[in-house]
Protein backbone atom coordinates (compact mmCIF):
# COMPACT_ATOMS: atom_id res chain seq x y z
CA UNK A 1 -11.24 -151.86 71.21
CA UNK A 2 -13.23 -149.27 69.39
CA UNK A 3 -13.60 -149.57 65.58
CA UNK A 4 -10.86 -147.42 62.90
CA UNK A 5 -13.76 -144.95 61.91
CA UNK A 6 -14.48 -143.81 65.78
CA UNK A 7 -10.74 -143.69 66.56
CA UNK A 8 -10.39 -141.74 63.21
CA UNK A 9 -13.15 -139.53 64.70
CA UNK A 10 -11.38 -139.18 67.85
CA UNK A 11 -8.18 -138.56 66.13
CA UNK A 12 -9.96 -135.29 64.47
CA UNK A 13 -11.96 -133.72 67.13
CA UNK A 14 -8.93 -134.30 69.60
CA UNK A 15 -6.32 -132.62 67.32
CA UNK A 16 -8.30 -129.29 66.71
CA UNK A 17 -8.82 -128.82 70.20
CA UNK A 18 -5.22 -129.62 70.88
CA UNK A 19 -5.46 -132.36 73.46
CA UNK A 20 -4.91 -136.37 73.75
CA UNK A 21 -6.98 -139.05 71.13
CA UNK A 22 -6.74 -141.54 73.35
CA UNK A 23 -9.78 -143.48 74.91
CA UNK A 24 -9.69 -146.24 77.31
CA UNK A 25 -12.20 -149.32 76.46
CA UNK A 26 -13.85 -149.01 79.57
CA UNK A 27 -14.36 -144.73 79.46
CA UNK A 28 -18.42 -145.28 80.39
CA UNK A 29 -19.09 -141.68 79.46
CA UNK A 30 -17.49 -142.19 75.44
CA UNK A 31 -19.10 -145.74 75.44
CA UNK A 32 -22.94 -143.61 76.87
CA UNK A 33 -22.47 -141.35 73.80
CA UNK A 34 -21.71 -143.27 71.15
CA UNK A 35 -24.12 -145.40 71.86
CA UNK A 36 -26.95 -142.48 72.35
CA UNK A 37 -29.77 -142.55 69.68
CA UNK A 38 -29.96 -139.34 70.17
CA UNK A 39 -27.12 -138.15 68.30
CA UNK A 40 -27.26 -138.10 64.58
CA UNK A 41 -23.96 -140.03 63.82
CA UNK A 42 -21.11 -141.70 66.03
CA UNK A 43 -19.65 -138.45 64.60
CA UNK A 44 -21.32 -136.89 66.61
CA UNK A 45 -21.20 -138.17 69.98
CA UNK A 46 -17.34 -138.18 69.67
CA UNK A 47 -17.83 -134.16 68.85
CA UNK A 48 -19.45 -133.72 71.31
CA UNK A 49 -17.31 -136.33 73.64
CA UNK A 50 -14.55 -133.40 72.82
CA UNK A 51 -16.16 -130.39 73.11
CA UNK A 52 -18.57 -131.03 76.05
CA UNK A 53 -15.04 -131.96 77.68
CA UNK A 54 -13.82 -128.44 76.97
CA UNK A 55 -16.05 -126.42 77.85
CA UNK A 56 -16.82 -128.06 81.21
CA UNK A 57 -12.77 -127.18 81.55
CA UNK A 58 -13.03 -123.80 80.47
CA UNK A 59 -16.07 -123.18 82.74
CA UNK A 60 -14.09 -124.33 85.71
CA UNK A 61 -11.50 -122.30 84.85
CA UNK A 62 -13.81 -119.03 84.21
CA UNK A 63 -15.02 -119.97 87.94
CA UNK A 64 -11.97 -119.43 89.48
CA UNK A 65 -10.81 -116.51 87.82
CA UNK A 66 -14.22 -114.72 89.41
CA UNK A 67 -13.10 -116.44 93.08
CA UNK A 68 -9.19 -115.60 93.16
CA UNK A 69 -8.77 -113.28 90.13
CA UNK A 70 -7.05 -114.35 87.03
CA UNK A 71 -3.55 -113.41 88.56
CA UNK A 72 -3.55 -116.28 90.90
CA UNK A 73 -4.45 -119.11 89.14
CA UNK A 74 -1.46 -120.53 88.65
CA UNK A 75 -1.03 -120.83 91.82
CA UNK A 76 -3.87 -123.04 92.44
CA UNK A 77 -3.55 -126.69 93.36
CA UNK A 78 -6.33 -128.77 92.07
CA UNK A 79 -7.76 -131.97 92.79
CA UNK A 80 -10.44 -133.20 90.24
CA UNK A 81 -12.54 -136.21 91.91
CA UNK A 82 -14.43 -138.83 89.90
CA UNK A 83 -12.42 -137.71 87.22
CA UNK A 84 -13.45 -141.41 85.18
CA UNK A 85 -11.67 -141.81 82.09
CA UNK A 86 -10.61 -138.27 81.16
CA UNK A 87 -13.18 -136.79 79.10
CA UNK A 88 -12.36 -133.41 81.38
CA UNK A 89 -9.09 -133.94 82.47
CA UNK A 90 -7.49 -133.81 79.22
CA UNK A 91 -9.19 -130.10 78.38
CA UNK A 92 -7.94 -129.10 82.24
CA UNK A 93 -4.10 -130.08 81.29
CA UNK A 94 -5.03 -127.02 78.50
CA UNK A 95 -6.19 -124.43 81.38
CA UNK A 96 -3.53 -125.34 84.20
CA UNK A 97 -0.25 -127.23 84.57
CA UNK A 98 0.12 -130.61 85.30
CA UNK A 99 1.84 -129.81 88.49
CA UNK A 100 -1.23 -127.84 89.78
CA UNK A 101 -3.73 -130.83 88.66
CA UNK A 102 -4.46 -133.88 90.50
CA UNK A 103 -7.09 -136.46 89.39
CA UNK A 104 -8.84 -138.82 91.29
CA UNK A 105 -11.39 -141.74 90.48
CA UNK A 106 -12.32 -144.95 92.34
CA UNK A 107 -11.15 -147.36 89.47
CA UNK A 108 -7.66 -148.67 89.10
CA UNK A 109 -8.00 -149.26 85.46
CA UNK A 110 -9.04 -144.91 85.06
CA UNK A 111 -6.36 -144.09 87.25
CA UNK A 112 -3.63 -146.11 85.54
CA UNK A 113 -5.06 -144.28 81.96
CA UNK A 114 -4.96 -140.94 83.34
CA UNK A 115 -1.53 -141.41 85.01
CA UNK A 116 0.05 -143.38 81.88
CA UNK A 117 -1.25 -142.14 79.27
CA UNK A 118 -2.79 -138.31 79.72
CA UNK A 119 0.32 -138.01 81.83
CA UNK A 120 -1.61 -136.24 85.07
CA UNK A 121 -0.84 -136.88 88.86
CA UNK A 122 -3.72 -139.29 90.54
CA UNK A 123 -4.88 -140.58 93.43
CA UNK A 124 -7.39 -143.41 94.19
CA UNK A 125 -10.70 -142.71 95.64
CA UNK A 126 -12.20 -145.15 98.15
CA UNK A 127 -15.83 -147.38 97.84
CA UNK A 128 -16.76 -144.82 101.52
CA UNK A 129 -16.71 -141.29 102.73
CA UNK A 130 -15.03 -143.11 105.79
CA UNK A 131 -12.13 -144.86 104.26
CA UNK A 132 -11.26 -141.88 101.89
CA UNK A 133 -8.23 -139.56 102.75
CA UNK A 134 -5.70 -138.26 101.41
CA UNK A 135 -1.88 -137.32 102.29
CA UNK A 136 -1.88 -133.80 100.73
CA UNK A 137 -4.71 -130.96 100.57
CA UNK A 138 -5.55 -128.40 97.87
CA UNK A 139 -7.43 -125.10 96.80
CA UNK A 140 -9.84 -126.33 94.96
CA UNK A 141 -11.62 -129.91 94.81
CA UNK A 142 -13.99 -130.17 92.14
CA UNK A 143 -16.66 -132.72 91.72
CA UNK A 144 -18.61 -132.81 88.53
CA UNK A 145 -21.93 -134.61 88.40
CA UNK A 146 -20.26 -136.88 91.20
CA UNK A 147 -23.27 -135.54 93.80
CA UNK A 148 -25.75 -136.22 90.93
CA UNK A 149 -25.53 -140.12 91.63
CA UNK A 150 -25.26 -140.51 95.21
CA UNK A 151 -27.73 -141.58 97.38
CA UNK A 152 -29.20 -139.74 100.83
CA UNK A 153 -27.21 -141.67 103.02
CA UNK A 154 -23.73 -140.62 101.77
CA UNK A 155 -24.44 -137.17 100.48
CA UNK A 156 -23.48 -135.68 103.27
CA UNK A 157 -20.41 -137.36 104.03
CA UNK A 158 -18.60 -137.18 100.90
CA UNK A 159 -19.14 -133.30 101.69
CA UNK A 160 -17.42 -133.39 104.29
CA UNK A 161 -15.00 -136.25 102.96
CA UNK A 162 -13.85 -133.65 100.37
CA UNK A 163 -14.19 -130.60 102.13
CA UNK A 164 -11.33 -132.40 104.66
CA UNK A 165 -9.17 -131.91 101.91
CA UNK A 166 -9.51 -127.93 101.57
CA UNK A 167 -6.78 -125.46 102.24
CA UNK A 168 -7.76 -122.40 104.29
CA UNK A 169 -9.80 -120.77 101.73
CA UNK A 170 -9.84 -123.52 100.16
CA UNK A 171 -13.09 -124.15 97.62
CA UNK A 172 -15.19 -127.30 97.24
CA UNK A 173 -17.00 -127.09 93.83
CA UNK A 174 -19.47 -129.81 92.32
CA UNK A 175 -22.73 -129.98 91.01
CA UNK A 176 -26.37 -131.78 91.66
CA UNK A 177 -29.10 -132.72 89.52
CA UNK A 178 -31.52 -129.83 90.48
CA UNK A 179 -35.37 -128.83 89.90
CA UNK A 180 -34.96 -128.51 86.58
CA UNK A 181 -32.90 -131.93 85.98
CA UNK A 182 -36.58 -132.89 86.13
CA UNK A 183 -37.35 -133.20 82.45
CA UNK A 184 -34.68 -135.54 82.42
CA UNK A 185 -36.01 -137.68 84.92
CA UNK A 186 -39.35 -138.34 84.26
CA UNK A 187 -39.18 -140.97 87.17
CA UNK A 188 -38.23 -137.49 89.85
CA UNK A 189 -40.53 -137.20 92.96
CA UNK A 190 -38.58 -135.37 95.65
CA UNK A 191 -39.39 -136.35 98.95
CA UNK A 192 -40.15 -134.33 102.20
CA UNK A 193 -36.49 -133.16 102.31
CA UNK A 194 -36.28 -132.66 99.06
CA UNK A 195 -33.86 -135.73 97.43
CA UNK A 196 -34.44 -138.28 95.41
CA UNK A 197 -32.74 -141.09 94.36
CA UNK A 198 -33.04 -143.60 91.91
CA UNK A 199 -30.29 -147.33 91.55
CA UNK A 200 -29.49 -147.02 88.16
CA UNK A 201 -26.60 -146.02 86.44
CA UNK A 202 -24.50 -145.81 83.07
CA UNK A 203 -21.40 -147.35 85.12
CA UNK A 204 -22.23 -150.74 85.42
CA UNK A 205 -19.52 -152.14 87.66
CA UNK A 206 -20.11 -150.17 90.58
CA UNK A 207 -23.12 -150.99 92.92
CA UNK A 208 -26.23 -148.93 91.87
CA UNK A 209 -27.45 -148.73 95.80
CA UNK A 210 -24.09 -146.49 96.32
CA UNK A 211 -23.77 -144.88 92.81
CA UNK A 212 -27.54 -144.64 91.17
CA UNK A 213 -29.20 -141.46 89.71
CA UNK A 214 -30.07 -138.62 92.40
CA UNK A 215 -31.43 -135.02 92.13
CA UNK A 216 -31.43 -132.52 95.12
CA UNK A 217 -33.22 -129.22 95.80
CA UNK A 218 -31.01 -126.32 96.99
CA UNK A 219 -32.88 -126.61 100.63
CA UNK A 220 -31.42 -130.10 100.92
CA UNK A 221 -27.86 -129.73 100.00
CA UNK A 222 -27.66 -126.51 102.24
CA UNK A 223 -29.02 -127.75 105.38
CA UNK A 224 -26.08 -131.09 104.72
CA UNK A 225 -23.43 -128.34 103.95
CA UNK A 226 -24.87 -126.37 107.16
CA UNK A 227 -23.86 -129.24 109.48
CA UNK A 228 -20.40 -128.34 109.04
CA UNK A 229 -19.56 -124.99 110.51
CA UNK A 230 -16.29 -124.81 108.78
CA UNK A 231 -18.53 -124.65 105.47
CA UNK A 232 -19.82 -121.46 104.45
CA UNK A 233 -22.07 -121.35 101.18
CA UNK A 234 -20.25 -118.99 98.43
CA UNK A 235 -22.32 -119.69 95.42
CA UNK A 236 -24.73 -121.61 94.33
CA UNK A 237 -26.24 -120.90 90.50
CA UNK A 238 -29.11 -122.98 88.94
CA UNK A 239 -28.63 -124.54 86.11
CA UNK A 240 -25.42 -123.76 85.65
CA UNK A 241 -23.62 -127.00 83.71
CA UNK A 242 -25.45 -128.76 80.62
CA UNK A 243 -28.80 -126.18 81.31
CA UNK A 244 -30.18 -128.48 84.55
CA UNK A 245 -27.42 -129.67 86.73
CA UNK A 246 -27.25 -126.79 89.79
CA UNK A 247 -23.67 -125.68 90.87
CA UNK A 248 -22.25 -125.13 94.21
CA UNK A 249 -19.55 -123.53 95.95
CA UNK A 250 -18.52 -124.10 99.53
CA UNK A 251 -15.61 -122.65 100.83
CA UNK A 252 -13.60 -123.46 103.31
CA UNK A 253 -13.64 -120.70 106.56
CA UNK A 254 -10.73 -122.72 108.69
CA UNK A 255 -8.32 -120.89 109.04
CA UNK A 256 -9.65 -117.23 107.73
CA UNK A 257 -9.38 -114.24 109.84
């Protein structure tokens, strides 16, 4: 349980942006900020908790008004993957319907939060590409900072994991730690292909060999995205989330004319 001044905090922030207060113990991205010298006050890292939530939402959303025009998104069915505790979820509940939003995350104890208590459809992810499906597919699966922590060997196969799941015309969004990530990581040598990975990792219950810290240049992710011929590479923007983290857009050509 989090101390009365943080959950007064939360209480604030959460009410002038009009979503949920409530914050599981075991959220690893609230727990990562609050307890980040960086920011000034615990205050702070609960604003920002908030707000970074937000805006990641309303960038998503600004994405796929400039993909299907601003007429059909509510017609879009969404699946958010590695959704964790919420910190996005609750802003996306603001931009679409609950009944266009699915989230999905690999631990029980997120799933039963977001289910329960932000009151969003979920589905469990799986510890493999390999044992991960699902019994429904959507328009748009979006991965945020999920490809930032994987390592070479199952890169490419959560692409295609998730990319199962498209729609014709269906989009596959997410984002990498890219060139410029760098300065983050001072530890960053790419190698030959142009990936590195590091096992080590805010989420401490899941195996840092599977889920570390990884950056990618654009040559690497395109030539995994390139193996699958029902892939075809829409966007891809540098920099484009939090000033380092690269974003890409695959969409789905089964299906298209």
């Amino acid at each position: 349980m989090f101390p009365s001044d943080l959950l007064k905090a939360c209480d604030r922030h959460a009410h002038l942006l009009q979503v949920s207060h409530e914050i599981h113990p075991d959220d690893y991205i609230f727990r990562f900020l609050i307890e980040n010298n960086s920011f000034p006050s615990k205050e702070d890292a609960v604003k920002y908790y908030f707000e970074d939530g937000q805006r990641s939402s309303i960038k998503l959303k600004s994405i796929l008004e400039d993909l299907v025009g601003e007429e059909k998104i509510s017609a879009l069915k969404i699946l958010e993957f590695a959704s964790g505790y919420g910190c996005v979820t609750r802003h996306l509940l603001n931009c679409f319907s609950e009944k266009q939003l699915t989230s999905c995350d690999i631990h029980p104890q997120a799933i039963e939060f977001l289910q329960e208590t932000l009151g969003v459809r979920t589905m469990r992810s799986k510890d493999s590409a390999e044992e991960f499906e699902a019994n429904d597919q959507f328009d748009v699966v979006f991965a945020l900072s999920f490809f930032s922590h994987l390592p070479k060997d199952t890169f490419g196969k959560w692409i295609e994991a998730l990319s199962s799941l498209l729609k014709p015309e269906g989009f596959l969004i997410f984002t990498t730690h890219g060139h410029l990530s760098q300065k983050f990581l001072p530890e960053c040598k790419f190698d030959e292909e142009g990936f590195f990975f590091h096992p080590s990792s805010e989420q401490k219950d899941l195996e840092t060999s599977v889920y570390g810290l990884s950056a990618s240049k654009f040559e690497y992710v395109y030539r995994e995205a390139s193996r699958l011929t029902h892939l075809k590479m829409n966007r891809y923007q540098e920099a484009f989330w939090w000033g380092h983290q690269d974003l890409y857009i695959l969409k789905n050509t089964k299906g298209s004319s």
